[in-house]
PDB file of N, CA and C in Angstrom:
ATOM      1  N   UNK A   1      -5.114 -33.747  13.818  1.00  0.00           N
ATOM      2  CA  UNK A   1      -4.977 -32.591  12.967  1.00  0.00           C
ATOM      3  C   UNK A   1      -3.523 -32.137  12.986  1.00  0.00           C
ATOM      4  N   UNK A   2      -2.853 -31.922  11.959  1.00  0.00           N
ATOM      5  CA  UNK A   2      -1.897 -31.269  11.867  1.00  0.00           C
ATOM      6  C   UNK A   2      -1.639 -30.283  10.833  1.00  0.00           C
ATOM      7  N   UNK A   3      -0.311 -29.311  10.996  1.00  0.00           N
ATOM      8  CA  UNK A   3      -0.304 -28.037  10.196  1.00  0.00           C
ATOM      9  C   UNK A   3       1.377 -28.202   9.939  1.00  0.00           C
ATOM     10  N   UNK A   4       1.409 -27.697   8.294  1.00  0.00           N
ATOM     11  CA  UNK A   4       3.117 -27.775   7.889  1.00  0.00           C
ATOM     12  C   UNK A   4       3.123 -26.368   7.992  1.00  0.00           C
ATOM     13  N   UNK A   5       4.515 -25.766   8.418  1.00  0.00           N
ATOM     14  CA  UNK A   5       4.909 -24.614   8.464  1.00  0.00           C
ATOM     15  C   UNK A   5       5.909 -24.935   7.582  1.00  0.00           C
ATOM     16  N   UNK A   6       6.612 -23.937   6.756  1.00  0.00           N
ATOM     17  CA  UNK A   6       7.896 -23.820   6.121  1.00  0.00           C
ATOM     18  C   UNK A   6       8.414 -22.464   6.670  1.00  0.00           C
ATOM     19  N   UNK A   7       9.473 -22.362   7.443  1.00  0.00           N
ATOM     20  CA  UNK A   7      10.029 -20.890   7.570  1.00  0.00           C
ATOM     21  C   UNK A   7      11.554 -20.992   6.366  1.00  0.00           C
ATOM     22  N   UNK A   8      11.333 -19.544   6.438  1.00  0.00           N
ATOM     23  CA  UNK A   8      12.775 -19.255   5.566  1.00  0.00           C
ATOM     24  C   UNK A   8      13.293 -18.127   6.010  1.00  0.00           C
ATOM     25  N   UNK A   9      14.960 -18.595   5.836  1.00  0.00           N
ATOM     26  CA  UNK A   9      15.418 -17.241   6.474  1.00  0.00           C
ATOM     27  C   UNK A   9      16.526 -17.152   5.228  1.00  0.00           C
ATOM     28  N   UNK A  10      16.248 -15.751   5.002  1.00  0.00           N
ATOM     29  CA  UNK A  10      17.097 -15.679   4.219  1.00  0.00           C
ATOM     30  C   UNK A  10      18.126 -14.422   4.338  1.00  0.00           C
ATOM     31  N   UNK A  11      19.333 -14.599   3.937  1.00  0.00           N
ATOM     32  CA  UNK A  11      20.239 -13.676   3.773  1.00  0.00           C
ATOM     33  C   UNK A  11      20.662 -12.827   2.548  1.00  0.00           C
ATOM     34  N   UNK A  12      21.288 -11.784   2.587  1.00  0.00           N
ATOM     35  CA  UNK A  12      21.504 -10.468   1.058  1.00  0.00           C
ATOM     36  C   UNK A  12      20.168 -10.979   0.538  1.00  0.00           C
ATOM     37  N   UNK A  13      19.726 -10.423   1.238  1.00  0.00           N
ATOM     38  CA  UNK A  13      17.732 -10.718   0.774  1.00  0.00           C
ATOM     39  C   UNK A  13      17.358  -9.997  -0.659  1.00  0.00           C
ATOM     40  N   UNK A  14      18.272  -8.576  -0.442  1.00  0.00           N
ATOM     41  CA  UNK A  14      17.881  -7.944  -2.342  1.00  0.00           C
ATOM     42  C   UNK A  14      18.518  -8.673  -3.578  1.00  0.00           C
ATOM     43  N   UNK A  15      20.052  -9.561  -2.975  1.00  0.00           N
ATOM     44  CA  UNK A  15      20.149 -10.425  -4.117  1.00  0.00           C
ATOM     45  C   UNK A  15      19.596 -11.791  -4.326  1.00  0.00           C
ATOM     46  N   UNK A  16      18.833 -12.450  -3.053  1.00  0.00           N
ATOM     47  CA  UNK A  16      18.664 -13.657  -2.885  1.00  0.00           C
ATOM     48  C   UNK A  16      17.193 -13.994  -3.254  1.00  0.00           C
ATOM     49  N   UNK A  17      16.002 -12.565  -2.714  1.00  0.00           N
ATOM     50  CA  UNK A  17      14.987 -12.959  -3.263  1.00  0.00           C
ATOM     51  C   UNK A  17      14.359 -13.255  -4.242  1.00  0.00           C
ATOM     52  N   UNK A  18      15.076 -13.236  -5.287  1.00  0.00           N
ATOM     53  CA  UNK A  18      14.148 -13.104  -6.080  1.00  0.00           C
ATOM     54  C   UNK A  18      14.695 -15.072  -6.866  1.00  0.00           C
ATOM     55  N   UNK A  19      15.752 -15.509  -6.575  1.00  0.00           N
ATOM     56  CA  UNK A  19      16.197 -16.755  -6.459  1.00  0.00           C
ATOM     57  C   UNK A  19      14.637 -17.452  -5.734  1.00  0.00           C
ATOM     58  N   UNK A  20      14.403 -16.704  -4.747  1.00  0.00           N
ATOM     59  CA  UNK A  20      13.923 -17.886  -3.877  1.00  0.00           C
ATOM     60  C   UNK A  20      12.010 -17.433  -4.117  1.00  0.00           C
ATOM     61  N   UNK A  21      11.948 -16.532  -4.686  1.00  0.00           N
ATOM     62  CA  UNK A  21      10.741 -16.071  -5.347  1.00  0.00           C
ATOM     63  C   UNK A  21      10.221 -17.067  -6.397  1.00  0.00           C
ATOM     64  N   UNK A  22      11.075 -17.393  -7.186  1.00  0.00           N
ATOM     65  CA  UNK A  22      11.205 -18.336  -8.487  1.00  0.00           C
ATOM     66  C   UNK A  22      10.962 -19.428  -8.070  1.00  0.00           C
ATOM     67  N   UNK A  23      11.836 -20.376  -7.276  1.00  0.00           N
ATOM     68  CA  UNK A  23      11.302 -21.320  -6.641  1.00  0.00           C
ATOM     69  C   UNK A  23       9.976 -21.210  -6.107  1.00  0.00           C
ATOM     70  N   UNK A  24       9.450 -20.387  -4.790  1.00  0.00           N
ATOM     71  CA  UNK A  24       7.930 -20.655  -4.339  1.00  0.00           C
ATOM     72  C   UNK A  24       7.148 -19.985  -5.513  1.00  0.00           C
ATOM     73  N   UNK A  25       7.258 -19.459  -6.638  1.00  0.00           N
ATOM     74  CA  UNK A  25       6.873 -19.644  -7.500  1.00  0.00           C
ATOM     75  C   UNK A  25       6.311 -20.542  -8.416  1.00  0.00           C
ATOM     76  N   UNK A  26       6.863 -21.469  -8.514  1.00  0.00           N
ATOM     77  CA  UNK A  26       6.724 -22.910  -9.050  1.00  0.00           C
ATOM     78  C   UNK A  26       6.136 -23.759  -7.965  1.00  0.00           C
ATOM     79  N   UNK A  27       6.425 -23.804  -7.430  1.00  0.00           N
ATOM     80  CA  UNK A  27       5.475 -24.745  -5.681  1.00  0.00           C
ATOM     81  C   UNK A  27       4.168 -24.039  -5.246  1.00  0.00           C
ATOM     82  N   UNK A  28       3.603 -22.618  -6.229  1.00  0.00           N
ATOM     83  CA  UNK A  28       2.660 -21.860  -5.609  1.00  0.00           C
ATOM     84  C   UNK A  28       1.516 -22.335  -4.747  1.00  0.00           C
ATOM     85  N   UNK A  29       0.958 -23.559  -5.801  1.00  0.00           N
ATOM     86  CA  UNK A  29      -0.116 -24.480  -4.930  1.00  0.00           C
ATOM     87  C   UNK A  29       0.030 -24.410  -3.999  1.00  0.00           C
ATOM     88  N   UNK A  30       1.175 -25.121  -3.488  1.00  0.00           N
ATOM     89  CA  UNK A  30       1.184 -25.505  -1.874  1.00  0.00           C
ATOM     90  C   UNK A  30       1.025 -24.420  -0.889  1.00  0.00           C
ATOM     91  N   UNK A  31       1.183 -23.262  -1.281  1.00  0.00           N
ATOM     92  CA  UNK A  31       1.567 -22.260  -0.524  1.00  0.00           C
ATOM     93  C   UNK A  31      -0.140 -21.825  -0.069  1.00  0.00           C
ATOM     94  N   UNK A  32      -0.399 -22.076   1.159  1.00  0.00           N
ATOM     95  CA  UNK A  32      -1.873 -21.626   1.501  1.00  0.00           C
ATOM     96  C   UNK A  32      -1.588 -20.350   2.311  1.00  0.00           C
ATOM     97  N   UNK A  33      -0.614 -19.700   3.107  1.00  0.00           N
ATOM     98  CA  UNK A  33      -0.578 -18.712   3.970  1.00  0.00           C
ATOM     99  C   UNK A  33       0.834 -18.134   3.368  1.00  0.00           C
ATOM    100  N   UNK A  34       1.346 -16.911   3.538  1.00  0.00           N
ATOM    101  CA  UNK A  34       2.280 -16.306   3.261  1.00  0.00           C
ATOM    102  C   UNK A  34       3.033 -15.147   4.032  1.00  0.00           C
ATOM    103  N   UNK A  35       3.758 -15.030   5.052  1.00  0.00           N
ATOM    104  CA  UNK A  35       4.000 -13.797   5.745  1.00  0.00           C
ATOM    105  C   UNK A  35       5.239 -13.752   5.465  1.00  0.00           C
ATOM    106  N   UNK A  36       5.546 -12.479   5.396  1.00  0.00           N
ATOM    107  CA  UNK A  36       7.014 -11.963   5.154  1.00  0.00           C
ATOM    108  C   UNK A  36       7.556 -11.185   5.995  1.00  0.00           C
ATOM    109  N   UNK A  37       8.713 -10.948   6.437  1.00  0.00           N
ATOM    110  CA  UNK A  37       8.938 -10.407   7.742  1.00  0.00           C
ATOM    111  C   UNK A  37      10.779 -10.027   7.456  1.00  0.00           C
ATOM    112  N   UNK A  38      10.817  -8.115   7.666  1.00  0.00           N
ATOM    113  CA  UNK A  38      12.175  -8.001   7.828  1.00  0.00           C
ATOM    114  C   UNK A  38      12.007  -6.313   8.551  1.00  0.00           C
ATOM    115  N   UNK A  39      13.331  -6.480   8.679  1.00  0.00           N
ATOM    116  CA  UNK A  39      13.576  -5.683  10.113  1.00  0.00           C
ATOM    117  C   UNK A  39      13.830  -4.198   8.802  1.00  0.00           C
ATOM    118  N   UNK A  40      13.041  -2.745   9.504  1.00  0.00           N
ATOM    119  CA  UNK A  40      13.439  -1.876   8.735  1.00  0.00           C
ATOM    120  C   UNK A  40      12.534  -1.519   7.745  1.00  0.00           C
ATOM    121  N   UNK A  41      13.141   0.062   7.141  1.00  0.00           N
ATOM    122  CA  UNK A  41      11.682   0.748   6.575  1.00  0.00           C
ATOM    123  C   UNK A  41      12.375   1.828   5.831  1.00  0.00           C
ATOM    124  N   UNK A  42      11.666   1.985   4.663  1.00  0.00           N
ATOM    125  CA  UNK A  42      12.473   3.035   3.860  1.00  0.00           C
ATOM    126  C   UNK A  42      13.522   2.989   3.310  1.00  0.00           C
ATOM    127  N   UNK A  43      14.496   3.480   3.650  1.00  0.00           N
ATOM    128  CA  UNK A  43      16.236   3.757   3.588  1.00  0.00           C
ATOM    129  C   UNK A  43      16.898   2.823   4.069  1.00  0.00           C
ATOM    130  N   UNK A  44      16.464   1.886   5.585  1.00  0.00           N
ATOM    131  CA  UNK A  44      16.644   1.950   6.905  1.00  0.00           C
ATOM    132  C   UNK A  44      16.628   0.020   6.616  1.00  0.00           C
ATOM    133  N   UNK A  45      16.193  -0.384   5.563  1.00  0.00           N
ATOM    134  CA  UNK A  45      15.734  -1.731   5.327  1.00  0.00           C
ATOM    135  C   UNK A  45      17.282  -3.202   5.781  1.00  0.00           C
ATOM    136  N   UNK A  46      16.471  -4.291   6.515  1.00  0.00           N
ATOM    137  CA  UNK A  46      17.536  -5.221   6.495  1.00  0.00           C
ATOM    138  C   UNK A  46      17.907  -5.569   5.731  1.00  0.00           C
ATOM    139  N   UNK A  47      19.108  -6.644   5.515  1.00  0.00           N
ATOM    140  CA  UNK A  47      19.743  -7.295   4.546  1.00  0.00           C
ATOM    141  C   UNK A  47      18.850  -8.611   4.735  1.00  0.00           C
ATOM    142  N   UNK A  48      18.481  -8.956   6.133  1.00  0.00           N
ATOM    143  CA  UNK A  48      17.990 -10.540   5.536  1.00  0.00           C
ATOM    144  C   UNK A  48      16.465 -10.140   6.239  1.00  0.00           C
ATOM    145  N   UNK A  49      15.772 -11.658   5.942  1.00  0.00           N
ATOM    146  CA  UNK A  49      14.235 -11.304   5.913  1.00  0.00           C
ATOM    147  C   UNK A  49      13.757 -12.887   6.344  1.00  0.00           C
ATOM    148  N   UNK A  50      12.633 -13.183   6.885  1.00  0.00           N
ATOM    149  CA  UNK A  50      12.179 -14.525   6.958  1.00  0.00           C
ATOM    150  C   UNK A  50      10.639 -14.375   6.490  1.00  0.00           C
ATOM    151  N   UNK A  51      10.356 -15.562   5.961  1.00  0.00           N
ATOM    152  CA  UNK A  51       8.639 -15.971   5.194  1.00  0.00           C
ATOM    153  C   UNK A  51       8.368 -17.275   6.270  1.00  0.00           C
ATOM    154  N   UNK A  52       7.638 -16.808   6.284  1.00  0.00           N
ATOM    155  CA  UNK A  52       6.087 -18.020   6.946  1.00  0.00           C
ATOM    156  C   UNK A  52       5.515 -18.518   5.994  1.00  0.00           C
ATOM    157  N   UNK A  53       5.299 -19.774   5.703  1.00  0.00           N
ATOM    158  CA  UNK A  53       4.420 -20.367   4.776  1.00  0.00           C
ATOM    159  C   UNK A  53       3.790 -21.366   5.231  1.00  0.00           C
ATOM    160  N   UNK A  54       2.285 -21.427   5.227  1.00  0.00           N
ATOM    161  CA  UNK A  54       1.545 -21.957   5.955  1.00  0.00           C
ATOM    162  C   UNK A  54       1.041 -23.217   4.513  1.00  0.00           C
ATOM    163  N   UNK A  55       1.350 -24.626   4.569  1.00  0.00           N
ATOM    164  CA  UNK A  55       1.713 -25.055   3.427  1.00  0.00           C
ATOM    165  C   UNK A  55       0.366 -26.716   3.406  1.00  0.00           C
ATOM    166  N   UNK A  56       0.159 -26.859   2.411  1.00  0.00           N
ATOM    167  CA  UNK A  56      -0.697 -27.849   1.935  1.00  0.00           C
ATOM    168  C   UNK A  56       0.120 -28.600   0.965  1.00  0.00           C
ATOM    169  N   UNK A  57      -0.407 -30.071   1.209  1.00  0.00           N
ATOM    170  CA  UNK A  57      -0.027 -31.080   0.564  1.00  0.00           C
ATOM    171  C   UNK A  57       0.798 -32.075   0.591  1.00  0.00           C
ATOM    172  N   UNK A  58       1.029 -33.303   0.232  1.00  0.00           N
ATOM    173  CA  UNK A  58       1.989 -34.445   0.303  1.00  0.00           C
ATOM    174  C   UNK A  58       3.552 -34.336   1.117  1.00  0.00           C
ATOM    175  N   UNK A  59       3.490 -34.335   2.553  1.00  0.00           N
ATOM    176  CA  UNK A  59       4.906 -34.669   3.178  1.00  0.00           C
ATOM    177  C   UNK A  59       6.187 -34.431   2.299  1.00  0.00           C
ATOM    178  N   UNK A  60       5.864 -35.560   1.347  1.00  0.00           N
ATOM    179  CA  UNK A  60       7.028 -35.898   0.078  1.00  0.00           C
ATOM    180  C   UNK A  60       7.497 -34.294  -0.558  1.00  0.00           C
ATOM    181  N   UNK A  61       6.362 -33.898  -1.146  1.00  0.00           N
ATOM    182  CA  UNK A  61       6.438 -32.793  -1.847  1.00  0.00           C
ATOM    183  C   UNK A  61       6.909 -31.785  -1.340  1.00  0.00           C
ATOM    184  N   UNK A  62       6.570 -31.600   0.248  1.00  0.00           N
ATOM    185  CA  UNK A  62       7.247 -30.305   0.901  1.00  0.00           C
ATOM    186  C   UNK A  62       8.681 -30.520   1.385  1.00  0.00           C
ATOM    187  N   UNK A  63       8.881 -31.616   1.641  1.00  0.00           N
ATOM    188  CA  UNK A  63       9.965 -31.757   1.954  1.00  0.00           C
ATOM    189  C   UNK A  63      11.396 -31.434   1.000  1.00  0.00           C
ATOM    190  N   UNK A  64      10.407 -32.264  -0.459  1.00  0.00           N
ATOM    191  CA  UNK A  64      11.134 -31.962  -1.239  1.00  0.00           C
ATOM    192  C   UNK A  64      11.863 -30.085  -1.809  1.00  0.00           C
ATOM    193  N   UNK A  65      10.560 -29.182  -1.567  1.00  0.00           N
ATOM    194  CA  UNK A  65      10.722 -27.906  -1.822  1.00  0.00           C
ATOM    195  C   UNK A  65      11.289 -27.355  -0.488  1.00  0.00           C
ATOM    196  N   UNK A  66      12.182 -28.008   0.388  1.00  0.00           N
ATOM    197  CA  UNK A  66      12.576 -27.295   1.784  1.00  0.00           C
ATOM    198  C   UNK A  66      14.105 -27.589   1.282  1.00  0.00           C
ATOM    199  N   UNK A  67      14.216 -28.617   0.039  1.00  0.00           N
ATOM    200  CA  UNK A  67      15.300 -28.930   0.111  1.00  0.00           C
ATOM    201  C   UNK A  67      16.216 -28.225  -1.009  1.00  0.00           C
ATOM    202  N   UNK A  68      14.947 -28.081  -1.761  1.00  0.00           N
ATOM    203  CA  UNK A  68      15.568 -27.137  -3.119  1.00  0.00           C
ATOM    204  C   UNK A  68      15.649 -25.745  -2.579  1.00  0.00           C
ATOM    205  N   UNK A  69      15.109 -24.969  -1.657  1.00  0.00           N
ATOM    206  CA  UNK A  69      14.945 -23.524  -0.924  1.00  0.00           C
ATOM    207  C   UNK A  69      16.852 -23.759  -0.526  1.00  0.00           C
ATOM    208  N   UNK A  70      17.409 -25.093   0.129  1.00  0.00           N
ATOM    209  CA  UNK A  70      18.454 -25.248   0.681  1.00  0.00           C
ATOM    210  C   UNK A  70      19.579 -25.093   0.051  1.00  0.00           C
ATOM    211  N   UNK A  71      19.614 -25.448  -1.179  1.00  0.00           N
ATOM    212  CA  UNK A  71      20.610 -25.209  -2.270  1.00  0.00           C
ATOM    213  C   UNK A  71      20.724 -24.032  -2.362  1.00  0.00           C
ATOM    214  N   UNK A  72      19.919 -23.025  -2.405  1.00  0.00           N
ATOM    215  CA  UNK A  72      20.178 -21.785  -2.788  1.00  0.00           C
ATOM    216  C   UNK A  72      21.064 -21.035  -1.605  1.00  0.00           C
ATOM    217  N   UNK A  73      22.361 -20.263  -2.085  1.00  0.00           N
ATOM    218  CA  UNK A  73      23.169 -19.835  -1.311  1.00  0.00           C
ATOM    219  C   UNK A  73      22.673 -18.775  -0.398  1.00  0.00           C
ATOM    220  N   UNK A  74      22.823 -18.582   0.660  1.00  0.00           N
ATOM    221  CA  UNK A  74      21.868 -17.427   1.823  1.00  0.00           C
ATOM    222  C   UNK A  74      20.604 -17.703   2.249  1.00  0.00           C
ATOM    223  N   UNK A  75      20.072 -19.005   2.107  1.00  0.00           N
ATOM    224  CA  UNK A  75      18.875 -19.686   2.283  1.00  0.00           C
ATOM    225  C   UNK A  75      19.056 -20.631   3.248  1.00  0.00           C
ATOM    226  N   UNK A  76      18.162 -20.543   4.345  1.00  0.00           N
ATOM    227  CA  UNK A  76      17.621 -21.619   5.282  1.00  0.00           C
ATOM    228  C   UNK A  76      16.551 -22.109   5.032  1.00  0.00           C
ATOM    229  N   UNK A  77      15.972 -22.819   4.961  1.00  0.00           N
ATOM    230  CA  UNK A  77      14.607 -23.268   5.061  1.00  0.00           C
ATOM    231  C   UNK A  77      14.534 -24.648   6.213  1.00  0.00           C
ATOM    232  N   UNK A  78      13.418 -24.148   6.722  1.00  0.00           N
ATOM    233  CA  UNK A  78      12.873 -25.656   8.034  1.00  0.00           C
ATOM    234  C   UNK A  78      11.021 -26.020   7.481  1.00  0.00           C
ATOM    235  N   UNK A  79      11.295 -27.633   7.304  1.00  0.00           N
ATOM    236  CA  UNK A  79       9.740 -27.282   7.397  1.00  0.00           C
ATOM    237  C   UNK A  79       9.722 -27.966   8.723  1.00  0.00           C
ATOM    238  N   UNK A  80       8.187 -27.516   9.394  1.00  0.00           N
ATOM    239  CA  UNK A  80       7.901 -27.814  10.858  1.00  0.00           C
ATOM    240  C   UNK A  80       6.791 -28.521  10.393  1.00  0.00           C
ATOM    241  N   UNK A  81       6.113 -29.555  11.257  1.00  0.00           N
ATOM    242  CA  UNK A  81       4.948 -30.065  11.160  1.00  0.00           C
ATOM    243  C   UNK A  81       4.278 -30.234  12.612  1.00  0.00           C
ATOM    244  N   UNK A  82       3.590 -29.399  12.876  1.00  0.00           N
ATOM    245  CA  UNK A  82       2.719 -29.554  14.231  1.00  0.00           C
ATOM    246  C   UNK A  82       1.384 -29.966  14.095  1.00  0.00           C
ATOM    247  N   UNK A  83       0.851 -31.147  15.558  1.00  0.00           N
ATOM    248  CA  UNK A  83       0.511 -32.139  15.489  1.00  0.00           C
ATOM    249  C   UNK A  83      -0.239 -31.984  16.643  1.00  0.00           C
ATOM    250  N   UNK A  84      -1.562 -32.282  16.439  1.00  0.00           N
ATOM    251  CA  UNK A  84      -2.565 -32.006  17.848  1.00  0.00           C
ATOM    252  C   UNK A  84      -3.007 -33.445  18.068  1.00  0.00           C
ATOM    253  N   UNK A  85      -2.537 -33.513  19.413  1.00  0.00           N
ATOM    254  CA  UNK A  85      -2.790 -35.404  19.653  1.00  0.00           C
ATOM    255  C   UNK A  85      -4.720 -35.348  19.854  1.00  0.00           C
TER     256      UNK A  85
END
């Protein structure tokens, strides 16, 4: 059994998200889990932010959308693949 994670970290998150919205936009399928995560509240909010994406489907395909997340300027993306022997 195994599970793909995609994390993203992203930076100037109010100008960057919505770049990187568009993209997992278009990849929506894959996207089976979704957490979003940034530091701050109100007024008080971070500049950068990271997503959890708990992800389905073809190796090929995710890899491929870890790589297009990469192009985008202030964007990290890792996909992880964990693996229960």
């Amino acid at each position: 059994m195994s599970k793909n994670v995609l994390l993203i970290l992203i930076g100037k998150r109010k100008d960057t998200a919505i770049n990187v919205q568009k993209v997992l936009t278009a990849w929506g399928c894959m996207i089976k889990t979704r957490l979003g995560i940034h530091d701050g509240v109100l007024d008080h909010c971070s500049d950068t932010g990271l997503l959890m994406l708990e992800m389905v489907g073809e190796h090929d395909k995710l890899a491929e959308l870890e790589a297009k997340l990469n192009i985008l300027p202030n964007v990290k993306a890792q996909l992880v693949t964990l693996t229960l022997n």
